[in-house]
C-alpha atoms as a PDB file:
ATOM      1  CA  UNK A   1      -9.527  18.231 -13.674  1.00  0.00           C
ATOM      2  CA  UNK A   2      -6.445  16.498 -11.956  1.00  0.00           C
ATOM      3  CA  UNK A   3      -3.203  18.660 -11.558  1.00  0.00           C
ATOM      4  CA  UNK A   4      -0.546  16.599 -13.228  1.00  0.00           C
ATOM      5  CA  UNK A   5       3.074  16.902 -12.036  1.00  0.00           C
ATOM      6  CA  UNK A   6       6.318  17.406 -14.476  1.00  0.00           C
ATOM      7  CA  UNK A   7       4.290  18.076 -17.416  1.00  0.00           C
ATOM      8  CA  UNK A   8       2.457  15.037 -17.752  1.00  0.00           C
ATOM      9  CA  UNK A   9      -0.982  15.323 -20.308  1.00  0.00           C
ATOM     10  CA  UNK A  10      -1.928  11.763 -20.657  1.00  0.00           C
ATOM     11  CA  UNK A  11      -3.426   8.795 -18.189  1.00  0.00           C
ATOM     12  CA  UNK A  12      -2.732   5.203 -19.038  1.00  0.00           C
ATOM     13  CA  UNK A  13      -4.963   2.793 -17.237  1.00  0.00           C
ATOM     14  CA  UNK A  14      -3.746  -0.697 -17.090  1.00  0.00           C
ATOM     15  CA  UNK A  15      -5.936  -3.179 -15.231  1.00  0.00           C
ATOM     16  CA  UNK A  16      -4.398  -5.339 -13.141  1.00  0.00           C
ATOM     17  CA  UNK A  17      -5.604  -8.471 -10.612  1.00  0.00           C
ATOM     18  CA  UNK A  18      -4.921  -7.673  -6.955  1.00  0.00           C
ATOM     19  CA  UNK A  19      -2.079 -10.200  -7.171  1.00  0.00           C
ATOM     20  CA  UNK A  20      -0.686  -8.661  -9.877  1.00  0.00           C
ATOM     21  CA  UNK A  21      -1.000  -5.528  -8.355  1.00  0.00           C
ATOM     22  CA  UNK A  22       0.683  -6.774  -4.641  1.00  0.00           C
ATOM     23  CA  UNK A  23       3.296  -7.676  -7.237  1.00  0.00           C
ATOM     24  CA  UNK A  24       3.832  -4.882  -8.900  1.00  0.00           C
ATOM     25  CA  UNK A  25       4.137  -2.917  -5.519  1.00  0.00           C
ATOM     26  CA  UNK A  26       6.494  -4.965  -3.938  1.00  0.00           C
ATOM     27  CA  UNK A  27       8.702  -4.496  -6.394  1.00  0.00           C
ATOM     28  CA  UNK A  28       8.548  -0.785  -6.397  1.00  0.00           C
ATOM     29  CA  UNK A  29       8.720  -0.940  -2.538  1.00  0.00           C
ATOM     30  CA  UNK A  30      12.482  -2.361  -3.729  1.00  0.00           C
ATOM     31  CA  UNK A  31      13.601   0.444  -6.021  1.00  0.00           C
ATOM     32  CA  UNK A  32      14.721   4.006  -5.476  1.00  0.00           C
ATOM     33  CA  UNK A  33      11.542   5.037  -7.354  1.00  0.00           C
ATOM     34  CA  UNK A  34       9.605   7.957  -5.158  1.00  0.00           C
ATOM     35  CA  UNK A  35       6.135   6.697  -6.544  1.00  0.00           C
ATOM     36  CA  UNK A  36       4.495   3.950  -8.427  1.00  0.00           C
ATOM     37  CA  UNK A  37       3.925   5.924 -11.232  1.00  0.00           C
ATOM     38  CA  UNK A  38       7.545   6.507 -11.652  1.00  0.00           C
ATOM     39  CA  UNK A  39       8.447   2.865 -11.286  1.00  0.00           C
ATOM     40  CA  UNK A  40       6.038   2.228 -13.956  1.00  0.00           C
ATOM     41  CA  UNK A  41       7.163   4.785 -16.600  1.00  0.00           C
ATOM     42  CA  UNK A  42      11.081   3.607 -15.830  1.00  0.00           C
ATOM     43  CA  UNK A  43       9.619  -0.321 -16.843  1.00  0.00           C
ATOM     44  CA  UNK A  44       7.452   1.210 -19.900  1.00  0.00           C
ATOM     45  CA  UNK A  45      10.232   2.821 -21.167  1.00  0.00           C
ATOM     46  CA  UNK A  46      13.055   0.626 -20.384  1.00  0.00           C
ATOM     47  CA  UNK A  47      15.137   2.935 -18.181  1.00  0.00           C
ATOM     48  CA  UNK A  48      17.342   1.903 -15.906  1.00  0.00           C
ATOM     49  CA  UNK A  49      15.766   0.965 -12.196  1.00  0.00           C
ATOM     50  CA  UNK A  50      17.878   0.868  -8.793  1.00  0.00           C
ATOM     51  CA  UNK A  51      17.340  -2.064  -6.906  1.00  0.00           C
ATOM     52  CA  UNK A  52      18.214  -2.089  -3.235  1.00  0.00           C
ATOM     53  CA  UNK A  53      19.120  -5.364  -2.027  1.00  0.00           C
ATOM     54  CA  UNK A  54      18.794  -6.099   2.084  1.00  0.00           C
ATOM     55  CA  UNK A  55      20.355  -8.287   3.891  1.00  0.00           C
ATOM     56  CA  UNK A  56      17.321  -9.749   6.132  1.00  0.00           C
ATOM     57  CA  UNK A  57      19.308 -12.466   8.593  1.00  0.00           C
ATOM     58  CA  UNK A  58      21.702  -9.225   9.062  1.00  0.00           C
ATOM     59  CA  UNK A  59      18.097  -6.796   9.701  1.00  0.00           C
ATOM     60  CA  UNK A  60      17.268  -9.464  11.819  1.00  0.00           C
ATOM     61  CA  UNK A  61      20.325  -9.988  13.723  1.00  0.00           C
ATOM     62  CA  UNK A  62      20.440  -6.036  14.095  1.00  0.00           C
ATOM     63  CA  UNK A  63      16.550  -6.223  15.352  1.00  0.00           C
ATOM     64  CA  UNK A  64      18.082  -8.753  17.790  1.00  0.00           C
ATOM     65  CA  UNK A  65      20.543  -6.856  19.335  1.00  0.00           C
ATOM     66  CA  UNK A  66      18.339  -3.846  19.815  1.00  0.00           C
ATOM     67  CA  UNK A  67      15.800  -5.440  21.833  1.00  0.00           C
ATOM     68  CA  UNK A  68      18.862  -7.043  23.756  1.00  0.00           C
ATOM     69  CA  UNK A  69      19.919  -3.772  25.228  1.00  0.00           C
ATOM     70  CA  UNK A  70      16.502  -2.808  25.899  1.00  0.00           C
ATOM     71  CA  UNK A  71      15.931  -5.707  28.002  1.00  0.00           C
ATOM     72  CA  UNK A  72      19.214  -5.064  29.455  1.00  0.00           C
ATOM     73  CA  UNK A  73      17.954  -1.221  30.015  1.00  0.00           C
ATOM     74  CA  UNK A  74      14.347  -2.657  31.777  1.00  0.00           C
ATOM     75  CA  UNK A  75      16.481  -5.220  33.927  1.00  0.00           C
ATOM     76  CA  UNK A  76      18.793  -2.559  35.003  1.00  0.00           C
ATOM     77  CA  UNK A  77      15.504  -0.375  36.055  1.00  0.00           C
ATOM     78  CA  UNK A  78      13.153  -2.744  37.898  1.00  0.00           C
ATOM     79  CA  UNK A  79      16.174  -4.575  40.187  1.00  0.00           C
ATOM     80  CA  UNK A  80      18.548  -3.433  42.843  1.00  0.00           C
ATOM     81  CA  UNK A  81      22.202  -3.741  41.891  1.00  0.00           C
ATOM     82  CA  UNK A  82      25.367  -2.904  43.670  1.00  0.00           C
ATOM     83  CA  UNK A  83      26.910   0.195  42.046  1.00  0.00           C
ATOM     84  CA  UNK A  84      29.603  -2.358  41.093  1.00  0.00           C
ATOM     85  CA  UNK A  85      27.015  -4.182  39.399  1.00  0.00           C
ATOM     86  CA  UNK A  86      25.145  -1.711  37.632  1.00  0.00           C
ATOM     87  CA  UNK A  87      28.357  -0.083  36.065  1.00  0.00           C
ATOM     88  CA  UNK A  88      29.466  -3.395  34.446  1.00  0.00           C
ATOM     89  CA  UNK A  89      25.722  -3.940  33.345  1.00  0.00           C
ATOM     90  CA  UNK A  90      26.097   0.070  32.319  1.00  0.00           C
ATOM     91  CA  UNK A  91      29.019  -0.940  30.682  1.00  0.00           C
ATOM     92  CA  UNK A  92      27.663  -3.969  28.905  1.00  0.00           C
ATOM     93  CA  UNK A  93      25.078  -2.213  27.533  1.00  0.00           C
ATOM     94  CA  UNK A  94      27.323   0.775  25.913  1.00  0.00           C
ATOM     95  CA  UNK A  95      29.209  -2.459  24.303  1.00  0.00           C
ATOM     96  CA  UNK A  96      26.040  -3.883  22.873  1.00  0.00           C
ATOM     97  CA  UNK A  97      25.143  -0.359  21.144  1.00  0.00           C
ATOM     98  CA  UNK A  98      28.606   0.848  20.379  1.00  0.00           C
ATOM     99  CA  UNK A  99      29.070  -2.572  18.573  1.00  0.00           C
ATOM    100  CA  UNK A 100      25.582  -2.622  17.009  1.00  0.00           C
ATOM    101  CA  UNK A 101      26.365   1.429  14.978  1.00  0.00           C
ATOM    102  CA  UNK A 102      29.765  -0.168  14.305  1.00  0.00           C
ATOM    103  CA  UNK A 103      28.335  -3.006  12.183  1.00  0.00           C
ATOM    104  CA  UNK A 104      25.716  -1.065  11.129  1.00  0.00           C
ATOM    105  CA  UNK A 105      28.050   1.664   9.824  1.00  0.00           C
ATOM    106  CA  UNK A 106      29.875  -1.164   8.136  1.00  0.00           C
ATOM    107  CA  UNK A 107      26.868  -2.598   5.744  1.00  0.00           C
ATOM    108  CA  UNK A 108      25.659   1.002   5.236  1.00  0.00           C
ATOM    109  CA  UNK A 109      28.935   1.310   3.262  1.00  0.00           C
ATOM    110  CA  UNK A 110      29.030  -1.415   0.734  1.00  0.00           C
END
C-alpha cells in the first residue's frame, strides 16, 4: 500500500487527454503550489491559489545582459590588451553586473 502524506485516505482518479494534462501542469508550474496534487485539491475545493506573474521581455532582457558580460569575460581572456585597456574593459564589465543585481533587485521587490 502507498504511504499517503498529511493524512490523506482517499485517491481520486480523473482522466485527462495529454493536452489537458500539459494544461493542467502549466498552470501549476505558475502557482506557489509544491505539487500537482496540491494545486488540484486548492481548484477542487475552491481555495485561494497564488499566481506568480513574470515579466518575460524583462527575463529576457536580464538573459541578455548576462551573456553580454560573459562575452565581455571570453574577449577579455583570448586577446592581448594594454593594462589601460583591460581595466576599462574590467571596469565595463563590473558596470554591466552591478547594473544587472540592481534591476534585478528592483523587480524582485514589487
Amino acid at each position: 500500500m502507498k504511504r499517503r502524506g498529511k493524512g490523506y485516505t482517499a485517491t481520486l482518479t480523473v482522466s485527462l487527454t495529454p493536452t489537458d494534462l500539459q494544461a493542467l501542469k502549466d498552470a501549476h508550474a505558475q502557482t506557489t503550489c509544491q505539487t500537482l496534487a496540491e494545486y488540484a485539491r486548492r481548484l477542487l475545493f475552491r481555495k485561494d491559489i497564488t499566481v506568480l506573474y513574470r515579466n518575460r521581455s524583462f527575463d529576457d532582457f536580464i538573459g541578455e545582459g548576462i551573456r553580454l558580460r560573459k562575452e565581455l569575460q571570453a574577449i577579455r581572456e583570448k586577446l592581448p590588451f594594454s593594462p589601460e585597456s583591460e581595466s576599462k574593459l574590467l571596469e565595463l564589465i563590473g558596470e554591466i553586473k552591478i547594473n544587472l543585481y540592481k534591476m534585478a533587485d528592483l523587480c524582485m521587490q514589487k
